[in-house]
Protein backbone atom coordinates (compact mmCIF):
# COMPACT_ATOMS: atom_id res chain seq x y z
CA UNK A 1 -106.97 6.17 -54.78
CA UNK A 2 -105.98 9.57 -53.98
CA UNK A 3 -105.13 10.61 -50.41
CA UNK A 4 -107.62 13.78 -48.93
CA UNK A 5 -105.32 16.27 -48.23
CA UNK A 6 -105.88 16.64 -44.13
CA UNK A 7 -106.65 20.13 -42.59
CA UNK A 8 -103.06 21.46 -42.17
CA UNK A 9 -102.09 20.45 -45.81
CA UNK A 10 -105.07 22.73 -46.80
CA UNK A 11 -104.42 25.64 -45.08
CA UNK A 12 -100.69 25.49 -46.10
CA UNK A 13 -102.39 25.48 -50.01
CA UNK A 14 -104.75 28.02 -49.46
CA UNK A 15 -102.52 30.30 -47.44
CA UNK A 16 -99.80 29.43 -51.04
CA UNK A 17 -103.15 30.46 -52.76
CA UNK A 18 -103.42 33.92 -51.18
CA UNK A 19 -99.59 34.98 -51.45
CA UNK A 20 -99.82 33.97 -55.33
CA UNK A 21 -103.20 35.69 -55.95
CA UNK A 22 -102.12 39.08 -53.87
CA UNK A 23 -98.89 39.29 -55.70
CA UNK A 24 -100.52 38.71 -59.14
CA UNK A 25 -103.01 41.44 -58.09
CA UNK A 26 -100.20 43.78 -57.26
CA UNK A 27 -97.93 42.46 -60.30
CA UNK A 28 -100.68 43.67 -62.84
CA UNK A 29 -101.99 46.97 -60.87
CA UNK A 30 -98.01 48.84 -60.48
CA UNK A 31 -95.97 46.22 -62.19
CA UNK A 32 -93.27 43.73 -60.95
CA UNK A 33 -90.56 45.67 -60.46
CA UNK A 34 -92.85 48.17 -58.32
CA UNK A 35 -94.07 45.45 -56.16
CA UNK A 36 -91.98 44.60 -53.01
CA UNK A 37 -92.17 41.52 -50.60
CA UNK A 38 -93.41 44.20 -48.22
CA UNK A 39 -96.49 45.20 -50.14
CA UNK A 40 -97.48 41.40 -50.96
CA UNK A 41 -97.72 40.29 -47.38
CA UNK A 42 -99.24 43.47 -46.02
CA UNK A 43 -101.89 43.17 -48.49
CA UNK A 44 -102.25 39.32 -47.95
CA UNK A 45 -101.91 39.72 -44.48
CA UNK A 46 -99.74 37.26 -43.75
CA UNK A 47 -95.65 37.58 -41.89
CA UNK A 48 -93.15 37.52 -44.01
CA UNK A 49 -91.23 34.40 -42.98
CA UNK A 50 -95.20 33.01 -43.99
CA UNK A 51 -94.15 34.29 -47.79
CA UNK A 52 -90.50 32.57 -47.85
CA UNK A 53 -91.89 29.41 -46.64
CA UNK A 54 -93.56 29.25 -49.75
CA UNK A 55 -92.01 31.14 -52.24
CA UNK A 56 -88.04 31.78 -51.82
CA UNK A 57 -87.64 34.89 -54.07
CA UNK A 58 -90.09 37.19 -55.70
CA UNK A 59 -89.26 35.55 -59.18
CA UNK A 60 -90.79 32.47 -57.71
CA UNK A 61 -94.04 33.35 -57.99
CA UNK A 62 -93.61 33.97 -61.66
CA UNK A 63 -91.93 30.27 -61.94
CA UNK A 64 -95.16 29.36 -60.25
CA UNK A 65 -97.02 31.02 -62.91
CA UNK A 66 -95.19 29.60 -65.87
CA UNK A 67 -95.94 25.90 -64.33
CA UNK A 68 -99.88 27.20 -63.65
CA UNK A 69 -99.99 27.97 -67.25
CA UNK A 70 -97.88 25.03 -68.53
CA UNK A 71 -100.40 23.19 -66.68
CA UNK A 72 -103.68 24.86 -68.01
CA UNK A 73 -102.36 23.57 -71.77
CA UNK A 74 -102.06 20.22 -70.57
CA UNK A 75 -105.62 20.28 -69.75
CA UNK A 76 -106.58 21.80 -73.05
CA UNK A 77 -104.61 19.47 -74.87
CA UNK A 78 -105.49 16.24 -73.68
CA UNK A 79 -109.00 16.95 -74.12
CA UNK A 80 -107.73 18.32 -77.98
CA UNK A 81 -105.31 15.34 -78.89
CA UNK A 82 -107.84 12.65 -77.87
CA UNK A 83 -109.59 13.04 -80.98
CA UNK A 84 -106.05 13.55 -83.39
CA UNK A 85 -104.20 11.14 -85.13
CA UNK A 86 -101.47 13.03 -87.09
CA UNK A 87 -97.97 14.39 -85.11
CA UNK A 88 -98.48 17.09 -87.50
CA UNK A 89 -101.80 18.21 -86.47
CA UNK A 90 -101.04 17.87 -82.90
CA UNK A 91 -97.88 19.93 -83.39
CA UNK A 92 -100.17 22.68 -84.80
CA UNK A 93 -102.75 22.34 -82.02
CA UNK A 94 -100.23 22.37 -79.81
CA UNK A 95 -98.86 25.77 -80.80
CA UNK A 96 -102.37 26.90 -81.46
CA UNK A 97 -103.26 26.40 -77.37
CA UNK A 98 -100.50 27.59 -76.23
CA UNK A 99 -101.49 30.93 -78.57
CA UNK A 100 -104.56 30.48 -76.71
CA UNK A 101 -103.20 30.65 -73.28
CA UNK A 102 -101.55 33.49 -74.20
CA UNK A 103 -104.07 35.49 -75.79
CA UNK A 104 -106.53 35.15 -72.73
CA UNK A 105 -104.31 37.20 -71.07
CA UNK A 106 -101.64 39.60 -72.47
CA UNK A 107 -100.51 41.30 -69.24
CA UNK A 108 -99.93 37.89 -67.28
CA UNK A 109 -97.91 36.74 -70.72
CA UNK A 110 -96.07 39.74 -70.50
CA UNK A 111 -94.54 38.93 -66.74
CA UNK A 112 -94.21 35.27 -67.93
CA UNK A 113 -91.91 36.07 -70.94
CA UNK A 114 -90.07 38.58 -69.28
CA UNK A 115 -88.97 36.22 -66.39
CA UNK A 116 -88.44 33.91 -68.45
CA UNK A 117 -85.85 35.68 -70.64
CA UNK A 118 -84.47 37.01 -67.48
CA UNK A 119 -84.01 32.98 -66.38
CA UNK A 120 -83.39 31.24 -69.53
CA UNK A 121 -79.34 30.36 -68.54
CA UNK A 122 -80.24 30.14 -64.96
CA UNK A 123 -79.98 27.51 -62.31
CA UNK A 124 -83.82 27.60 -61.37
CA UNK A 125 -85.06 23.93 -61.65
CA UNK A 126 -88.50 25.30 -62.38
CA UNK A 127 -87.83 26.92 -64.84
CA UNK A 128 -85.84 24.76 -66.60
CA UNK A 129 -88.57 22.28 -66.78
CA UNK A 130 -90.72 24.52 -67.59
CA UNK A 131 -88.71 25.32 -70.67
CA UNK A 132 -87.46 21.33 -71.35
CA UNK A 133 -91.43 20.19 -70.89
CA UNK A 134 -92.15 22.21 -74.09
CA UNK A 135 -89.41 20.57 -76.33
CA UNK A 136 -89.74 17.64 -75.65
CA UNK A 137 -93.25 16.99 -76.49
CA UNK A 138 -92.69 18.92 -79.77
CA UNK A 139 -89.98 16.14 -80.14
CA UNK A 140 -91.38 13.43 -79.20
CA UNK A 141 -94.23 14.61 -81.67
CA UNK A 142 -91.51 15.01 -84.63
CA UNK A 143 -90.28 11.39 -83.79
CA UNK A 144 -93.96 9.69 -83.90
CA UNK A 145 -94.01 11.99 -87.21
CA UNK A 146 -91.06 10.36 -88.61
CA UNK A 147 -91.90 6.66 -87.34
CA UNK A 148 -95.79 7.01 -89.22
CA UNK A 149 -94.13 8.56 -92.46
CA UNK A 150 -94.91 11.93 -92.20
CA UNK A 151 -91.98 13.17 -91.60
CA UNK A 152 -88.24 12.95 -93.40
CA UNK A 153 -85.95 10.35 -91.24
CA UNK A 154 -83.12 12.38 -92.19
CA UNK A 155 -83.38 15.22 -88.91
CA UNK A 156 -83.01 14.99 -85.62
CA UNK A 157 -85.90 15.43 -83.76
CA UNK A 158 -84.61 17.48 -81.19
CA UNK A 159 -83.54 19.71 -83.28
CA UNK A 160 -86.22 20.20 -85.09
CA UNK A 161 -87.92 20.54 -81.74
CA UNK A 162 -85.81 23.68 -80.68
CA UNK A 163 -86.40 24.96 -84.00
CA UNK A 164 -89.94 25.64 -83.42
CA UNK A 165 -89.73 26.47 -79.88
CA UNK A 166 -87.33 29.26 -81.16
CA UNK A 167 -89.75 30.24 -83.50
CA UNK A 168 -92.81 30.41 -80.31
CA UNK A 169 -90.97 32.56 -78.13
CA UNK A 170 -89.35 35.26 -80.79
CA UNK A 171 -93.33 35.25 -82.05
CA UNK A 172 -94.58 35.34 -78.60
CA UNK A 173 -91.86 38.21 -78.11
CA UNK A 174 -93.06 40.18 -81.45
CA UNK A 175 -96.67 39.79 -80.25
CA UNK A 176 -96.08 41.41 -76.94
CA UNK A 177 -94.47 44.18 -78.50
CA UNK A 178 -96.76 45.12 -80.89
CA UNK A 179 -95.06 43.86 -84.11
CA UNK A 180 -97.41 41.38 -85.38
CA UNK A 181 -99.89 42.58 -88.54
CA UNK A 182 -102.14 39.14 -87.29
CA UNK A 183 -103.36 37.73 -84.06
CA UNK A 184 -100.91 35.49 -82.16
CA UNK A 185 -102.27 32.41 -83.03
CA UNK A 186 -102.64 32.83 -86.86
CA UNK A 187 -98.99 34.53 -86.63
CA UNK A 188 -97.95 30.80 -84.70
CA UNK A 189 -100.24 28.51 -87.36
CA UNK A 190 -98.35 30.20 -90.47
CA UNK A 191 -94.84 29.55 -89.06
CA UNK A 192 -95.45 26.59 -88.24
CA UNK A 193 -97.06 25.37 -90.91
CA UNK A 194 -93.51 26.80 -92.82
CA UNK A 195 -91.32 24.51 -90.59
CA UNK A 196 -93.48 21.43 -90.65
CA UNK A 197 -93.65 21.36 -95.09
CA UNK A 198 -89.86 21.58 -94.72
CA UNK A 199 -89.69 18.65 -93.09
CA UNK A 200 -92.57 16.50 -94.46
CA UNK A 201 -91.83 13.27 -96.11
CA UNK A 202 -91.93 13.67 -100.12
CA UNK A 203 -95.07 11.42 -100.25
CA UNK A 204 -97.15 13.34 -98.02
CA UNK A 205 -96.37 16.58 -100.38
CA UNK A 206 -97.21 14.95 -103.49
């Protein structure tokens, strides 16, 4: 059974609640870079030793954003893999949510992708998970794959795993630049539907 959190433990979450919102308000009005400390607890009203105890940096509220959205396509794909058999199609659903998430929102994708470029060889345990979450349920996918046939034994999974992560973000970074003739998620379904015939089992192409 789940503990109620008590009355301090709320406060603490909805005062975290307020810094996050203000700062994405202010993020997506003047941009990040524009947007001081300062400004985000002046317009939350809240001290400033108030916004550290939450959030050490500025960057940490865009960590927090990643996990929020990491988060959001767990829901979505619970709900979508509960009625999938095949590692394949739950590869492409996978990529097809997270194309999803995305497209809901270009502007907040835009401040996610940047930080995380800005991170990827950094220390920041978020983010690292953040970044290690994604591969390894693409891997573990590939390895179920493998194990039911549908994929060739001959690769390693994890490999084939950072393969099409690589392929996500440089399409995710085409997308927010304007490159892309398609829409992000038909750009994400015809890559990966490139990787996955390259490494399905001979029987399952015949």
């Amino acid at each position: 059974m789940t503990k109620e959190p008590n009355r301090q433990e709320r406060k603490k979450a909805q005062t975290r609640g307020l810094i996050f919102e203000t700062a994405m308000e202010l993020f997506l009005k003047q941009g990040y870079d524009d947007t001081t400390v300062e400004q985000i607890v002046a317009k939350a009203d809240v001290a400033k030793g108030t916004f550290f105890n939450h959030f050490p940096t500025k960057d940490a509220i865009l960590s927090e954003l990643g996990r929020q959205r990491v988060e959001l396509a767990e829901v979505l794909l619970r709900k979508e893999f509960s009625v999938l058999s095949s590692p394949q199609e739950k590869i492409i659903c996978l990529l097809e949510v997270f194309g999803q998430v995305n497209e809901e929102n270009k502007e907040i994708t835009e401040l996610v992708l940047r930080h995380m470029f800005v991170q990827m060889f950094s220390d920041i345990k978020q983010e690292k998970q953040n970044q290690q979450q994604f591969i390894l349920v693409i891997e573990g996918l590939v390895s179920e794959g493998q194990m039911q046939g549908e994929f060739v034994n001959n690769l390693e999974p994890r490999h084939v795993a950072e393969i099409i992560t690589s392929m996500y973000f440089f399409t995710l970074y085409q997308w927010i630049q304007g490159e892309l003739e398609n829409s992000l998620r038909q750009e994400l379904l015809a890559r990966t539907n490139i990787i996955l015939r390259g490494i399905q089992a001979r029987q399952k192409m015949e």
